[in-house]
Protein backbone atom coordinates (compact mmCIF):
# COMPACT_ATOMS: atom_id res chain seq x y z
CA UNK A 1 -17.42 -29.86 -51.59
CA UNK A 2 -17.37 -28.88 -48.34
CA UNK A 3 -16.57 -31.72 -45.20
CA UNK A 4 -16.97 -31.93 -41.97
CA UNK A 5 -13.11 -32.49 -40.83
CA UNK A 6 -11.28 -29.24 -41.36
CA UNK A 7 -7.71 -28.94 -40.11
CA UNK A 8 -8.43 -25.79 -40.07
CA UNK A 9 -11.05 -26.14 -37.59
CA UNK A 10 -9.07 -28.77 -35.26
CA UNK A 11 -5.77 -26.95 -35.27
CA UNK A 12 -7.85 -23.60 -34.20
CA UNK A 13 -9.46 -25.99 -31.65
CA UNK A 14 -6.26 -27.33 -30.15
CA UNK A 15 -5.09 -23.59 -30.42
CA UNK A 16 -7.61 -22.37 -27.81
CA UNK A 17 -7.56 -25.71 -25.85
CA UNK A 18 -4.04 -26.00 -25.00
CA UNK A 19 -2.78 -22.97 -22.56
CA UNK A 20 -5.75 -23.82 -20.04
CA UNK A 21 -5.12 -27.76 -20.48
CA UNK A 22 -1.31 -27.65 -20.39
CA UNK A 23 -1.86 -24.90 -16.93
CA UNK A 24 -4.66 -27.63 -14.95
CA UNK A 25 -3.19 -30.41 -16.20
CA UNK A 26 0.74 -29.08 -14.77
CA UNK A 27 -1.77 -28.37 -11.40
CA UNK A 28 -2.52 -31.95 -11.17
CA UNK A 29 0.59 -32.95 -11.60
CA UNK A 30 1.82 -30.99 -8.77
CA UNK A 31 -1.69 -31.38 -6.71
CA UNK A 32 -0.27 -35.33 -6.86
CA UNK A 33 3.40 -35.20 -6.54
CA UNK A 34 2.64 -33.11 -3.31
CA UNK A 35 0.26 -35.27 -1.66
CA UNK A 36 2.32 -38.22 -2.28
CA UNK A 37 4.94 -36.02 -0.42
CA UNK A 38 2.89 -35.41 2.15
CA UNK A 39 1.42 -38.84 2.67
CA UNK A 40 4.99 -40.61 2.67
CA UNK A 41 8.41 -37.75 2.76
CA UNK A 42 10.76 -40.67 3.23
CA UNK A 43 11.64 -42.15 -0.35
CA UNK A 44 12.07 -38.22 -0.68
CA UNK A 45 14.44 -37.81 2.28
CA UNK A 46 16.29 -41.20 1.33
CA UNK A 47 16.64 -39.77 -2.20
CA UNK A 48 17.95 -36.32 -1.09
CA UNK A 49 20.76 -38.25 1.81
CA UNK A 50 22.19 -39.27 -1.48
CA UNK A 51 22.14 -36.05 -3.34
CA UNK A 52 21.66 -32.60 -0.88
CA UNK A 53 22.01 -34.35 2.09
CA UNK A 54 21.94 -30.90 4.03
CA UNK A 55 17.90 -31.33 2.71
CA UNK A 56 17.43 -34.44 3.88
CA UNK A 57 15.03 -33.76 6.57
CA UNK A 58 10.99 -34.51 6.86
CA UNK A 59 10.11 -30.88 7.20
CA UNK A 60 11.50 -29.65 4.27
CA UNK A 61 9.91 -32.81 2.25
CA UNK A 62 6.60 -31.79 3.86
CA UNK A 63 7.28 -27.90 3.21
CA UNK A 64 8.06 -28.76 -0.53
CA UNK A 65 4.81 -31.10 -0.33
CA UNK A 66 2.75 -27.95 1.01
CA UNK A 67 4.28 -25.78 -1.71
CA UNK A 68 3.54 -28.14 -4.00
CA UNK A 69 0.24 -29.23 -3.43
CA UNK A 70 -0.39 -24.93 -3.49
CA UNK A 71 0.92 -24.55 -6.46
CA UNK A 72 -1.24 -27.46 -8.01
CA UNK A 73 -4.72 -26.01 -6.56
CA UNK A 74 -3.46 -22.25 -7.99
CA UNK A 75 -2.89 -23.71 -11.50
CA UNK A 76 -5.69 -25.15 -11.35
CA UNK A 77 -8.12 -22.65 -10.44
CA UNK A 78 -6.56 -20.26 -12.60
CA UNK A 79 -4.98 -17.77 -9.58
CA UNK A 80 -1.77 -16.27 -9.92
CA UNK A 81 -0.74 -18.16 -12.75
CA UNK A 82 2.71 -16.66 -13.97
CA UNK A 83 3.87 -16.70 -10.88
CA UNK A 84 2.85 -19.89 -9.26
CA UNK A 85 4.53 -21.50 -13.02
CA UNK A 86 7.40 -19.63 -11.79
CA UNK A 87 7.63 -21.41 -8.54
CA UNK A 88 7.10 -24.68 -10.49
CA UNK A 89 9.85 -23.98 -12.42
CA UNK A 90 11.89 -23.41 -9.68
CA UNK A 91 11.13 -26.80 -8.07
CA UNK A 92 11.46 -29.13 -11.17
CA UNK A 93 14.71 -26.99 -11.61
CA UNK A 94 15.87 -27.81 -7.66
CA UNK A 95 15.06 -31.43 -8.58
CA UNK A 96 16.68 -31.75 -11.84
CA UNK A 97 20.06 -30.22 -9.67
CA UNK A 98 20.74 -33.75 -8.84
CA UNK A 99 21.76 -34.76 -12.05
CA UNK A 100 24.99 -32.15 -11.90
CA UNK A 101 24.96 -32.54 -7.75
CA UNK A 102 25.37 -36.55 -7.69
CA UNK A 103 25.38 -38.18 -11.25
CA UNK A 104 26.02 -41.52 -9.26
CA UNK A 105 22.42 -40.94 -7.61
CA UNK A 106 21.00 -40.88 -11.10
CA UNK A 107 23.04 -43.27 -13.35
CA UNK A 108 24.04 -39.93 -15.63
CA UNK A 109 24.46 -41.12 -18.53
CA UNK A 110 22.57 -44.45 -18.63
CA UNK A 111 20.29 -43.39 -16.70
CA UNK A 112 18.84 -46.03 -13.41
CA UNK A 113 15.43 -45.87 -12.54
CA UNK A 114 15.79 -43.07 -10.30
CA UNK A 115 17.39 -41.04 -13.11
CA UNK A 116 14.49 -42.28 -15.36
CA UNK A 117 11.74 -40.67 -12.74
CA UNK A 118 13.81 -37.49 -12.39
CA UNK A 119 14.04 -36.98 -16.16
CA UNK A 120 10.45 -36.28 -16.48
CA UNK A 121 10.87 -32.71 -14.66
CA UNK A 122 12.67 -31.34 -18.15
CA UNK A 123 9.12 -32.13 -19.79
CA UNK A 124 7.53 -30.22 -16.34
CA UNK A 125 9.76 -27.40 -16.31
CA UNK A 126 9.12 -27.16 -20.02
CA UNK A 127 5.75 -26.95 -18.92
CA UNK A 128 6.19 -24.34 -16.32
CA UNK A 129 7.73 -21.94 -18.43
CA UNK A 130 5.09 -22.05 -21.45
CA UNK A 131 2.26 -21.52 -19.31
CA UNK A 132 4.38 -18.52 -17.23
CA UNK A 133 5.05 -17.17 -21.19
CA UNK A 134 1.14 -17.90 -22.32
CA UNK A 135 -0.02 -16.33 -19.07
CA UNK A 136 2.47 -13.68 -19.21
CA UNK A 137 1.38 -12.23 -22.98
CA UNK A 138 -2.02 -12.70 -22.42
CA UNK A 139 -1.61 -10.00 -19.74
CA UNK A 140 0.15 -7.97 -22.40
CA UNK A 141 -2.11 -8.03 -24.74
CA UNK A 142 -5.30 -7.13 -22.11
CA UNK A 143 -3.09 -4.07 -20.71
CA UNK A 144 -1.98 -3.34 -24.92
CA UNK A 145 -6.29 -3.60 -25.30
CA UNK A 146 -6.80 -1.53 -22.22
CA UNK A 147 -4.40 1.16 -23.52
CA UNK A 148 -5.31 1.50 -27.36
CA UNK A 149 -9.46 1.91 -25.91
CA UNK A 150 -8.58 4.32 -23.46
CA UNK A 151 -6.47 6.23 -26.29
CA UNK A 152 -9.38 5.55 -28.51
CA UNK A 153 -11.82 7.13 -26.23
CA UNK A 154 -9.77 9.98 -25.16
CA UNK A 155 -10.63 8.45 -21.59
CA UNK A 156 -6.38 8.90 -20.70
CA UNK A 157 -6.93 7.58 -16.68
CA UNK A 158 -5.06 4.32 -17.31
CA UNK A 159 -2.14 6.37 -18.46
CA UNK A 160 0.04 7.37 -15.84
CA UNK A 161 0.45 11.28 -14.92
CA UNK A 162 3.23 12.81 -14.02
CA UNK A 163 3.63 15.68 -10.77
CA UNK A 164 1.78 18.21 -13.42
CA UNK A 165 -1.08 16.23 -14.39
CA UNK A 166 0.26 15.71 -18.09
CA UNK A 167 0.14 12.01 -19.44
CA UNK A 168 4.01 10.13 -19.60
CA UNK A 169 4.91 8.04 -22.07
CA UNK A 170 6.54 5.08 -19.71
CA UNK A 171 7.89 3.24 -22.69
CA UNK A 172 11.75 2.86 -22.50
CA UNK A 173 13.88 5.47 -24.30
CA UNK A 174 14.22 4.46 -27.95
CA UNK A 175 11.27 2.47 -27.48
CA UNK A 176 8.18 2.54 -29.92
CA UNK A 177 4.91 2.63 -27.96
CA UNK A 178 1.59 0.35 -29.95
CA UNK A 179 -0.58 3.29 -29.53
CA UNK A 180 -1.62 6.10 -31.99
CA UNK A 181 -2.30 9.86 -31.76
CA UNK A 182 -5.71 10.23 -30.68
């Protein structure tokens, strides 16, 4: 008897749905928290004179608002992706610093409400580095495709050439290479 549910089917769904919704939706995210930073830097400003006061300036709330707000339209238009993640990363990182900088600031352990709004940048980084790793070995496996049809075809111009003209294996030393005699 065959039905119309399949787990099969909705776990293969969610398979293909979840790098591009987990890399616009970490955009928005950013798209937002930048704006807001933009809009109004000086909850950020008071919030950094109690944690890295030498940041505790407008400009750098509106730089990190800019870079922010960069990042989110990047994500989301699909540009760049490893490395805008990567910048991500580094900014929930920088914000998540206040929890080791100025425990106080955050109520580390039992965590205040400021410590409570902070806490969600473990779930963002989290974020940032799975689409920088999804993004990252779908590259792979395009160049890995690239390679194994050019070796296929005998076509050998994506393989680099040394001063001679002859083809070089640029895997590591002791390293296997994915591609077979042609």
């Amino acid at each position: 008897m065959k039905t119309l549910f399949s787990f099969k089917t909705l776990f293969s769904f969610a398979e293909r749905l979840a790098g591009p919704l987990l890399r616009i939706s970490l955009g928005l995210v950013l798209l937002w928290i930048g704006s807001l930073h933009l809009q109004n830097p000086q909850s950020i400003v008071v919030l950094l004179s109690m944690s890295l006061p030498f940041l505790a300036f407008s400009t750098f709330v509106y730089v990190l608002g800019a870079l922010e707000v960069i990042a989110g339209v990047l994500l989301i238009a699909g540009l760049w992706v490893r490395y805008v993640a990567l910048l991500a990363l580094v900014l929930f990182a920088g914000t998540l610093t206040i929890f080791v900088v100025a425990p106080a600031v955050t109520g580390f352990p039992i965590l205040n409400l400021t410590g409570q709004f902070l806490l969600k940048d473990i779930v963002l980084a989290s974020a940032a580095i799975t689409v920088v790793a999804r993004d990252a070995a779908m590259h792979e496996a395009k160049r890995a495709q690239r390679t194994h049809l050019a070796s296929r075809s005998g076509d050998h111009t994506l393989s680099p050439m040394n001063s001679e003209g002859t083809q070089v294996n640029d895997a590591a030393p002791g390293e296997q290479t994915h591609s077979r005699p042609a």
